[in-house]
C-alpha atoms as a PDB file:
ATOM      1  CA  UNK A   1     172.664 112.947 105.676  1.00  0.00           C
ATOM      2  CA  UNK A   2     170.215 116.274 105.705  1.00  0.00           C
ATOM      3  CA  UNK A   3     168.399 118.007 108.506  1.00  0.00           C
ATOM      4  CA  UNK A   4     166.226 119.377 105.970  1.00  0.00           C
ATOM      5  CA  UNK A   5     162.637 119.171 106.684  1.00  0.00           C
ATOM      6  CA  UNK A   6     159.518 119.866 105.238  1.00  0.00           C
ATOM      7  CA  UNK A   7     156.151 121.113 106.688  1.00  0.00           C
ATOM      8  CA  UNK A   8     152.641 121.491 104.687  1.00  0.00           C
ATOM      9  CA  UNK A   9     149.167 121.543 105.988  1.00  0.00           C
ATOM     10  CA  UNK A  10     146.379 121.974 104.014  1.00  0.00           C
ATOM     11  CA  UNK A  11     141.891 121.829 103.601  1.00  0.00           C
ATOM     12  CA  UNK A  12     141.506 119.172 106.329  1.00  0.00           C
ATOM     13  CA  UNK A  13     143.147 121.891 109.310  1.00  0.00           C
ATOM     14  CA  UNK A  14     146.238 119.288 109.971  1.00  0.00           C
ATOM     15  CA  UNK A  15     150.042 120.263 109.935  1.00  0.00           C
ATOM     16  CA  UNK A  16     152.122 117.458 108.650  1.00  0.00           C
ATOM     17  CA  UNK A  17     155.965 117.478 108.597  1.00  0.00           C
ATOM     18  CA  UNK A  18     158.662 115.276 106.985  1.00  0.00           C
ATOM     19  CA  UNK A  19     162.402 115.255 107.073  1.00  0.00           C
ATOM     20  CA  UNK A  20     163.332 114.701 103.735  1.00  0.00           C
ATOM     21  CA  UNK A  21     166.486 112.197 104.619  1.00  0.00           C
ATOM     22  CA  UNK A  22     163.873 109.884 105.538  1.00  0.00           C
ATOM     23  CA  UNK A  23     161.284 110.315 103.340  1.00  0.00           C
ATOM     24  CA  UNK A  24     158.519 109.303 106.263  1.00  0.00           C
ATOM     25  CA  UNK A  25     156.134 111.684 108.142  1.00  0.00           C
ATOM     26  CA  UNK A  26     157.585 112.746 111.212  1.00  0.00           C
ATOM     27  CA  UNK A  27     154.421 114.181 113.211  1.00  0.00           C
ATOM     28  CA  UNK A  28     150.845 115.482 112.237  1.00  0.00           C
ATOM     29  CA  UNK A  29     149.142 117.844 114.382  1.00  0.00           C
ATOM     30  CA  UNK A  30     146.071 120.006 114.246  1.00  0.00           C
ATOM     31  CA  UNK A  31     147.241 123.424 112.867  1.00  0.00           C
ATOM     32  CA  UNK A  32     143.305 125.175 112.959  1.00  0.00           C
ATOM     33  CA  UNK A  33     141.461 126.040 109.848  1.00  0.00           C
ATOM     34  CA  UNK A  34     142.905 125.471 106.540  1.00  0.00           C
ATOM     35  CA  UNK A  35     147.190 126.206 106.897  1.00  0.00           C
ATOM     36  CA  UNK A  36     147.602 129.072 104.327  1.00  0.00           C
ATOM     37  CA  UNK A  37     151.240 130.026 105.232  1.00  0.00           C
ATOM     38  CA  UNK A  38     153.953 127.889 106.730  1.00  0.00           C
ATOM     39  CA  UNK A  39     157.206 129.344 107.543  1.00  0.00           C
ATOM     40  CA  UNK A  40     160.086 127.326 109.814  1.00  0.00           C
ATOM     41  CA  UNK A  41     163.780 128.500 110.689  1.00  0.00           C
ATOM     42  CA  UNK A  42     167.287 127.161 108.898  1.00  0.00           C
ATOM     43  CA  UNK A  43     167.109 124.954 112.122  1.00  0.00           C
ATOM     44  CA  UNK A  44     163.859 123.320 111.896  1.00  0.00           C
ATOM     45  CA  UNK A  45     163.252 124.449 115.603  1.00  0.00           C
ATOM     46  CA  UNK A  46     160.560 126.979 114.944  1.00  0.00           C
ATOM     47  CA  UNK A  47     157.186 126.601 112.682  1.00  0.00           C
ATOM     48  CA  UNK A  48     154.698 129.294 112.692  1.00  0.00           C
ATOM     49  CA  UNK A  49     151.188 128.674 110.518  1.00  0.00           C
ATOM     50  CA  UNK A  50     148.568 131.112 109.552  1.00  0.00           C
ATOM     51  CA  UNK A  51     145.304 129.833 108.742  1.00  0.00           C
ATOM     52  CA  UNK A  52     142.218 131.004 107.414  1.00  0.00           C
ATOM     53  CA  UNK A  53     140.359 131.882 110.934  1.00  0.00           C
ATOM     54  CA  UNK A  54     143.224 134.487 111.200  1.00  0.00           C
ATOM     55  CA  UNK A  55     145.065 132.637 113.708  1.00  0.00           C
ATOM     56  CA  UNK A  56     149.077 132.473 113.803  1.00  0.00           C
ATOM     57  CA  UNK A  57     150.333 129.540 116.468  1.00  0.00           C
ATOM     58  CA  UNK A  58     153.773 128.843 116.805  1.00  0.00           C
ATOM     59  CA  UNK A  59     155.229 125.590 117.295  1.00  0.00           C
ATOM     60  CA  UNK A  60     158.695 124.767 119.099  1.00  0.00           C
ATOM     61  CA  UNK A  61     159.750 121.227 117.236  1.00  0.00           C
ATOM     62  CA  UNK A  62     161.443 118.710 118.691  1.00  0.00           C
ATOM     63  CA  UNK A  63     164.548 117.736 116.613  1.00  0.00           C
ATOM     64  CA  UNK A  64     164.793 114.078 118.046  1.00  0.00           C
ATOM     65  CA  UNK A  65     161.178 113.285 117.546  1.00  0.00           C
ATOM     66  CA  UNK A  66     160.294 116.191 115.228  1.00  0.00           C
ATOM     67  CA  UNK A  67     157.121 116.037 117.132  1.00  0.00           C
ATOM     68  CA  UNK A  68     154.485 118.681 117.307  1.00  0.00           C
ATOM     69  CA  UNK A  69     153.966 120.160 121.059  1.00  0.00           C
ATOM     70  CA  UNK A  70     151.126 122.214 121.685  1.00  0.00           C
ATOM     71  CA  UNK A  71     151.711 125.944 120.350  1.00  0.00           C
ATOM     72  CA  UNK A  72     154.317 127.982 122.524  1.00  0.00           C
ATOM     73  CA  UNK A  73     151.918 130.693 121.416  1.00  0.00           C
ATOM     74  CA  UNK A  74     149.290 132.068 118.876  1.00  0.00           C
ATOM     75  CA  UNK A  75     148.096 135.613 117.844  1.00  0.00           C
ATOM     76  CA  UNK A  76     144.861 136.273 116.746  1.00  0.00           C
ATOM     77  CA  UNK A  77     144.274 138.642 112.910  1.00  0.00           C
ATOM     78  CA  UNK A  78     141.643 140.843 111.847  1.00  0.00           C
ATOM     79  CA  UNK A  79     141.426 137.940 108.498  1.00  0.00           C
ATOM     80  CA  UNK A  80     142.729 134.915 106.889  1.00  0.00           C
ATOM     81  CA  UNK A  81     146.744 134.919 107.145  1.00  0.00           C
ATOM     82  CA  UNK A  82     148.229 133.945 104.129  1.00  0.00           C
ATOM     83  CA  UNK A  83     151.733 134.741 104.795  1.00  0.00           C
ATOM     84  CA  UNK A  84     154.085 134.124 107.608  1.00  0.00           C
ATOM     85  CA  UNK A  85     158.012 134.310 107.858  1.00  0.00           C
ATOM     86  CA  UNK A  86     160.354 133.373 110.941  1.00  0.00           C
ATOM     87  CA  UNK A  87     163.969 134.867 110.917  1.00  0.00           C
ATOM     88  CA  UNK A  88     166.679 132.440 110.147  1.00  0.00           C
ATOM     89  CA  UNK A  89     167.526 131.878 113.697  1.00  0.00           C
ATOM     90  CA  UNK A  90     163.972 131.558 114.803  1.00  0.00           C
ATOM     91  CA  UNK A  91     164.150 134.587 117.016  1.00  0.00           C
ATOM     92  CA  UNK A  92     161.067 136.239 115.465  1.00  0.00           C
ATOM     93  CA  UNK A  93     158.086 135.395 113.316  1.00  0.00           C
ATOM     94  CA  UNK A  94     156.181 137.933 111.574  1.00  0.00           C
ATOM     95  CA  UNK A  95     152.496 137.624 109.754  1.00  0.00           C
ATOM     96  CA  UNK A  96     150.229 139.593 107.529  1.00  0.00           C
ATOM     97  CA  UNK A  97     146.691 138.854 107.031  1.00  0.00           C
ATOM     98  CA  UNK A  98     144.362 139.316 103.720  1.00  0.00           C
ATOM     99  CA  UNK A  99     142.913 142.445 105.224  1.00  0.00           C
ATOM    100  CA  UNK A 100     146.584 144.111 105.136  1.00  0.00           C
ATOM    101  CA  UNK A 101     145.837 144.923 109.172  1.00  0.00           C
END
């Protein structure tokens, strides 16, 4: 089987993830205001989400429950963030926001 998984969030300000073996939602969790990026690691063990109140939160998944915990942290932007990435190993996330600050 895969490991892969798949995260989206969208107008309604909830995070939903997947793992694509299964086909089933694996956990759905408030992610803010609408989710404009979504980034995770090769290891699904790291999810970061910008949103449009220019807030980044970062999520620690669970791999046996994929389940969403509360944010291990979140960084407040000058605007909307509409891109995030996290490093392949999950050691870093990094964000930009529409006003390029």
């Amino acid at each position: 089987g895969t490991d892969d998984v798949l995260a989206f969030g969208g107008f309604d300000g909830m995070l939903r993830i997947h793992a694509v073996e299964r086909g089933a939602p694996h956990a759905v969790g408030e992610c803010g205001d609408t989710a404009r990026g979504i980034a995770i690691d090769d290891q699904a063990t790291v999810l970061a989400v910008g949103d449009d109140a220019g807030v980044v939160r970062c999520f620690h998944l669970e791999r046996r429950h994929m389940g969403l915990s509360r944010p291990a942290w979140l960084s407040t932007h000058a605007a909307k963030v509409w891109c995030v990435a996290v490093r392949r190993d999950g050691a870093m996330v990094a964000a930009g926001d529409y006003a390029n600050a």
